[in-house]
N, C-alpha and C. Protein backbone atom coordinates (compact mmCIF):
# COMPACT_ATOMS: atom_id res chain seq x y z
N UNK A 1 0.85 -1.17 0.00
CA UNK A 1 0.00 0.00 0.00
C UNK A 1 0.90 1.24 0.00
N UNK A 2 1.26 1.82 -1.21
CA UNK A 2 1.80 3.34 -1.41
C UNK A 2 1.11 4.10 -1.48
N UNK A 3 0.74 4.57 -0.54
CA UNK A 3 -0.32 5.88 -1.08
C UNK A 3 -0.09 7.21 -0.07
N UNK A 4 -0.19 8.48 -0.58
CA UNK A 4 -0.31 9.43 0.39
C UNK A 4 -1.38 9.80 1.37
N UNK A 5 -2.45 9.91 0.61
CA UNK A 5 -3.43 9.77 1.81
C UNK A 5 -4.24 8.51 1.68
N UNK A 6 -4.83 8.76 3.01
CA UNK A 6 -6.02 7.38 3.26
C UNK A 6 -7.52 8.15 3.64
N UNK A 7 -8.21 7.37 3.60
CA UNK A 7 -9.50 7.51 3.85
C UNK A 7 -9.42 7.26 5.59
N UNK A 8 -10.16 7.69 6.45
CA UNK A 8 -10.73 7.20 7.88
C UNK A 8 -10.24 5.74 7.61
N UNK A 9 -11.32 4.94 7.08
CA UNK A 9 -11.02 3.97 7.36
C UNK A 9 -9.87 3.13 6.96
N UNK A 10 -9.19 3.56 5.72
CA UNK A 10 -7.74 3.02 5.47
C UNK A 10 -6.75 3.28 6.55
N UNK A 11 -7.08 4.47 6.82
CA UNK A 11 -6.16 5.27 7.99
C UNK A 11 -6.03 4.10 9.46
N UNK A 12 -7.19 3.97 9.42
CA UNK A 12 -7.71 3.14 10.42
C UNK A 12 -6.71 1.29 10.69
N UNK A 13 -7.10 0.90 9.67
CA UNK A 13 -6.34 -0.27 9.06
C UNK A 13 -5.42 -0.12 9.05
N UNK A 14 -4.42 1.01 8.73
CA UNK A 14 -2.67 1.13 8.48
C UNK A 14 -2.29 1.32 9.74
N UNK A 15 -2.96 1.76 10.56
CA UNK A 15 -2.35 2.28 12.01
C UNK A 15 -2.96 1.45 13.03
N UNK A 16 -3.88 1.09 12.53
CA UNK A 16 -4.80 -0.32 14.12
C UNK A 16 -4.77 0.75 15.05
N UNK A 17 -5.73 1.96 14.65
CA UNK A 17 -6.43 2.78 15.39
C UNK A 17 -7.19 3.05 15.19
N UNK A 18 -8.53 3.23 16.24
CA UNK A 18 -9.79 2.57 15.63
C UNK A 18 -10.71 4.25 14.91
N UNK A 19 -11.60 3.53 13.97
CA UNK A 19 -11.89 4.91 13.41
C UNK A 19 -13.17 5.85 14.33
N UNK A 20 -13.19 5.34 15.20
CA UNK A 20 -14.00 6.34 16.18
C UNK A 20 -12.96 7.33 16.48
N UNK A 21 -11.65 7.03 16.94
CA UNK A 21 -10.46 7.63 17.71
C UNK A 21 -10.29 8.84 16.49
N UNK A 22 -10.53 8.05 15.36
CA UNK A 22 -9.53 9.05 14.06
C UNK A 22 -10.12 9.93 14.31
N UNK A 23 -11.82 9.74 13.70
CA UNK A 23 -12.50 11.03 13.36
C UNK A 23 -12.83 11.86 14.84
N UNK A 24 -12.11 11.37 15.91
CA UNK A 24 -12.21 12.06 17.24
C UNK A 24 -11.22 13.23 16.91
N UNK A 25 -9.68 12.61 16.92
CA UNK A 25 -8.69 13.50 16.19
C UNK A 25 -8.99 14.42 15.47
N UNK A 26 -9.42 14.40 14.49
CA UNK A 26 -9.86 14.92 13.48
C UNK A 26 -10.63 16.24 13.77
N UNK A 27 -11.83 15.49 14.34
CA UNK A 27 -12.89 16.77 14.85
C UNK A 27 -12.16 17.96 16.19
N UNK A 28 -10.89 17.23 16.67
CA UNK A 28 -10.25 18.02 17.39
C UNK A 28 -9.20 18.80 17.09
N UNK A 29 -8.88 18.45 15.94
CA UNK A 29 -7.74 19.44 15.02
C UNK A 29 -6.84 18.87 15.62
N UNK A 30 -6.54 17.41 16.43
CA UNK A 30 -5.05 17.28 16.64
C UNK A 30 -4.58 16.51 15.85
N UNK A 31 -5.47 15.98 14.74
CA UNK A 31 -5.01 15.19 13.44
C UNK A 31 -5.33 16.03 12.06
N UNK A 32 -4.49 16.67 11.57
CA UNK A 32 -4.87 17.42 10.01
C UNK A 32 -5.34 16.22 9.35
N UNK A 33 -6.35 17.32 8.78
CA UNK A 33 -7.09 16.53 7.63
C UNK A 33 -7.43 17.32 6.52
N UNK A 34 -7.75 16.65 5.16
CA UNK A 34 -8.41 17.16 4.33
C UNK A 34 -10.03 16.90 3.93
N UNK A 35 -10.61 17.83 3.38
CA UNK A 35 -12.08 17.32 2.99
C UNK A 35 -12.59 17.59 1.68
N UNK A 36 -12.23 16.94 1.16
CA UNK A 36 -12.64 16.55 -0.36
C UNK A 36 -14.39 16.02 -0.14
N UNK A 37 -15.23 17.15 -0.61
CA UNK A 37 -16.53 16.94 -0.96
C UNK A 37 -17.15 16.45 0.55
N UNK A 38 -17.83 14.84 0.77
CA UNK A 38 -17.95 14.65 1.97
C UNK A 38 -16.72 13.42 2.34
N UNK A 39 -15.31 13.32 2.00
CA UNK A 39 -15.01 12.75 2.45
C UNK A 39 -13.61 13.42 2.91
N UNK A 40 -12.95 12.39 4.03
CA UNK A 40 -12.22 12.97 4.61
C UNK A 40 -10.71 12.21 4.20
N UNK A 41 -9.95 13.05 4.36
CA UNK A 41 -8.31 12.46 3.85
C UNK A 41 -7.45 12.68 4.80
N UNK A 42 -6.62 12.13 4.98
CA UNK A 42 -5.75 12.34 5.98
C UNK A 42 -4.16 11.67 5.20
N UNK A 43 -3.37 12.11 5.78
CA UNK A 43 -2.21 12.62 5.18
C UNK A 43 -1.03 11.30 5.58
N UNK A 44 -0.62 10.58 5.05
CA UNK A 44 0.31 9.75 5.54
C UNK A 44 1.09 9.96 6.66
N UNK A 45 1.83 10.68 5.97
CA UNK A 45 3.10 11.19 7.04
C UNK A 45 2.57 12.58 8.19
N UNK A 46 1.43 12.70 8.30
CA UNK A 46 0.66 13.42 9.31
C UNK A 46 -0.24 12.46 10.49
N UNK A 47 -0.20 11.35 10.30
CA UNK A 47 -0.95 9.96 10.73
C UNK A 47 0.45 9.31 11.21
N UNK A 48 1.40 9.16 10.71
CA UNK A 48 2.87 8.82 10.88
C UNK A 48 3.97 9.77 12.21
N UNK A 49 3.33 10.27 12.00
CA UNK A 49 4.01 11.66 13.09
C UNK A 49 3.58 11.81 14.21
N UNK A 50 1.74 11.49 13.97
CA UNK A 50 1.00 11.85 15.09
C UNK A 50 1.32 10.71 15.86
N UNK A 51 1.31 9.07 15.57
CA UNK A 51 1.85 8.08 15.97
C UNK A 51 3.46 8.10 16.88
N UNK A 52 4.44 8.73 16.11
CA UNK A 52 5.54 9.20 16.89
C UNK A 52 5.83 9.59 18.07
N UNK A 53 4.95 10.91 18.06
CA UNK A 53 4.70 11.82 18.51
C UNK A 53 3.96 11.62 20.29
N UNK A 54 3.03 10.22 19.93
CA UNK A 54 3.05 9.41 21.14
C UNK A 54 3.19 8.32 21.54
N UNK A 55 4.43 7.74 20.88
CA UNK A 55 5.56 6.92 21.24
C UNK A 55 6.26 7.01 22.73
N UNK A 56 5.79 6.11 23.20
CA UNK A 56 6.76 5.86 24.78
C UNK A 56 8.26 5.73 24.00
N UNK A 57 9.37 6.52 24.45
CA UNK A 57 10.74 6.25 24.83
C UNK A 57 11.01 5.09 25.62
N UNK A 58 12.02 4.05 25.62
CA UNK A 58 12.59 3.30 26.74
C UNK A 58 13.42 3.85 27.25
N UNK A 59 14.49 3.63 28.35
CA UNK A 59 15.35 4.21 28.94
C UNK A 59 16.39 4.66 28.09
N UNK A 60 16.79 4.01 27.41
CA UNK A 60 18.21 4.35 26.58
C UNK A 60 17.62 5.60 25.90
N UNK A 61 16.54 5.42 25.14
CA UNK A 61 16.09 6.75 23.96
C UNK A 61 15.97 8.18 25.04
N UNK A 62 15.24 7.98 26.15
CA UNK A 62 14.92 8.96 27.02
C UNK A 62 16.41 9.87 27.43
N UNK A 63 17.35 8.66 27.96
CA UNK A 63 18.70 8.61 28.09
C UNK A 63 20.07 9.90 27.02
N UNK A 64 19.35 9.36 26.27
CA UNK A 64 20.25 10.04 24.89
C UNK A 64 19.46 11.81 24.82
N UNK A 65 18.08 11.57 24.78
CA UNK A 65 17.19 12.55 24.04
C UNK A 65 18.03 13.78 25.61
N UNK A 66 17.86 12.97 26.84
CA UNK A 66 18.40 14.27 27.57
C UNK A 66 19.94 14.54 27.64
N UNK A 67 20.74 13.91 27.51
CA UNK A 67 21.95 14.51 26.93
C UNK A 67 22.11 15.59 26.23
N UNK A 68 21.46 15.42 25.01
CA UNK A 68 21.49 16.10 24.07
C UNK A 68 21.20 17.66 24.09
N UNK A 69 20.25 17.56 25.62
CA UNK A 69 19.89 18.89 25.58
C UNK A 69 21.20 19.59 26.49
């Protein structure tokens, strides 16, 4: 599956997050989206980030990330 955006529910499927959660995101502006007519798009690497973004660290990553500062 190459694609830039997904639909809710593709979105849904690529990430095994459920699409109640998405279009929760969504309606909260903490997931960009697009809206093409009545449907909604969402952005690969904006679905990819948001995932990151709440990623638990283990010790070592936590470890490094404060060094750094």
């Amino acid at each position: 599956m190459n694609r830039e955006y997904f639909s809710v529910r593709t979105a849904s499927e690529y990430s095994s997050l459920s699409q109640r959660l998405l279009y929760r995101l969504v309606q909260e502006r903490t997931l960009k989206s697009y809206r093409v007519r009545s449907k909604i798009l969402i952005k690969k690497s904006d679905l990819e980030a948001l995932i990151i973004q709440g990623s638990v660290m283990n010790k070592d990553e936590l470890r490094e990330k404060l060094q750094k500062r």
